[in-house]
C-alpha atoms as a PDB file:
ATOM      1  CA  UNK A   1     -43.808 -84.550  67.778  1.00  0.00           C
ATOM      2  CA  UNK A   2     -46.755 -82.573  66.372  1.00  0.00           C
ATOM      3  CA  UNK A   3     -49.951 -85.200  65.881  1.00  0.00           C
ATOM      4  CA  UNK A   4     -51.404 -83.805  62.095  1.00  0.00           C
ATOM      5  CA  UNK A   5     -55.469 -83.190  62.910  1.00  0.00           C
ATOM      6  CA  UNK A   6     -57.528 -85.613  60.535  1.00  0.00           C
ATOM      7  CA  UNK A   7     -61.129 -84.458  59.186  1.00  0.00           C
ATOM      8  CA  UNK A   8     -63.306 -86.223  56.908  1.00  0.00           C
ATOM      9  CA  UNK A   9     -65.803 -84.744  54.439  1.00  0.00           C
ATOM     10  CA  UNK A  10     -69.025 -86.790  53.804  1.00  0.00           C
ATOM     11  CA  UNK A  11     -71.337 -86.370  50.746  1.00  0.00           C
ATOM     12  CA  UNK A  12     -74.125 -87.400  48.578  1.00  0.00           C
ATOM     13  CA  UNK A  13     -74.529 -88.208  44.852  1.00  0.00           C
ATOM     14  CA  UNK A  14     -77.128 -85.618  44.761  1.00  0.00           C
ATOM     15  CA  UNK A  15     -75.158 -83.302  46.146  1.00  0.00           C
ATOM     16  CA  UNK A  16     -72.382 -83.964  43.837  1.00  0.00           C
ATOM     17  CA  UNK A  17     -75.123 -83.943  40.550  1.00  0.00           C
ATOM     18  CA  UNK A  18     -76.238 -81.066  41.669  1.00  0.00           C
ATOM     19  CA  UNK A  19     -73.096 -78.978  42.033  1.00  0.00           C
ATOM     20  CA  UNK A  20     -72.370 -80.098  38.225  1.00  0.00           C
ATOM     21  CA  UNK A  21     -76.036 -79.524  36.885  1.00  0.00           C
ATOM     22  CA  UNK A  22     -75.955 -75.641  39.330  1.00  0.00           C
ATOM     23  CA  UNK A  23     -72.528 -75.062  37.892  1.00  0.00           C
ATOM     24  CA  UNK A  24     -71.838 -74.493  41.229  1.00  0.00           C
ATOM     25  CA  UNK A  25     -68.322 -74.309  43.390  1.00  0.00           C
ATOM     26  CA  UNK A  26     -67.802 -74.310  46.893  1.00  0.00           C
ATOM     27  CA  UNK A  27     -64.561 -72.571  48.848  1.00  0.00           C
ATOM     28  CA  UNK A  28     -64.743 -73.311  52.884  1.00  0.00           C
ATOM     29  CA  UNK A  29     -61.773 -73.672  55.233  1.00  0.00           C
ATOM     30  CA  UNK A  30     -61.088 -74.779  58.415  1.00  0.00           C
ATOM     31  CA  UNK A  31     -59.303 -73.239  60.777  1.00  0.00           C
ATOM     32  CA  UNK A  32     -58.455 -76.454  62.950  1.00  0.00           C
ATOM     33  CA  UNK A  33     -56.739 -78.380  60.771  1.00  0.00           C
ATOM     34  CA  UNK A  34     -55.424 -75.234  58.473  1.00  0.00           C
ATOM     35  CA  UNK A  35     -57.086 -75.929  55.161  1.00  0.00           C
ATOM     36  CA  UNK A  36     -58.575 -74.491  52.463  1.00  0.00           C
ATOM     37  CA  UNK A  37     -61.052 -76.692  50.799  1.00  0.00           C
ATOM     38  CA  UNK A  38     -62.355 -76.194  46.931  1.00  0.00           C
ATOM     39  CA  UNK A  39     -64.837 -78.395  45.531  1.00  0.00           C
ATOM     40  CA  UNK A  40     -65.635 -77.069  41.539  1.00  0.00           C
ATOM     41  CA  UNK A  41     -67.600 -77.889  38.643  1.00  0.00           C
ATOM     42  CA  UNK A  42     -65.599 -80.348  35.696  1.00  0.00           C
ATOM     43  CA  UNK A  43     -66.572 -80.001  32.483  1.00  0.00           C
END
């Protein structure tokens, strides 16, 4: 059976504010667990 590799992604408010007030988005992957991670600005 094939064990599923876990990750966990920590952040701040501030960071968070500051990715909607930058208009900012972020696109990173992983290659040890296979992911492609997108974090984006909302309206």
């Amino acid at each position: 059976m094939s064990k599923t590799a876990q990750f966990e992604i920590l952040g701040s408010q501030q960071f968070i504010q500051w990715l909607n007030i930058e208009k900012v988005s972020l696109v990173f992957t992983t290659y040890q667990s296979n992911r492609l991670i997108l974090t984006r600005h909302l309206k």
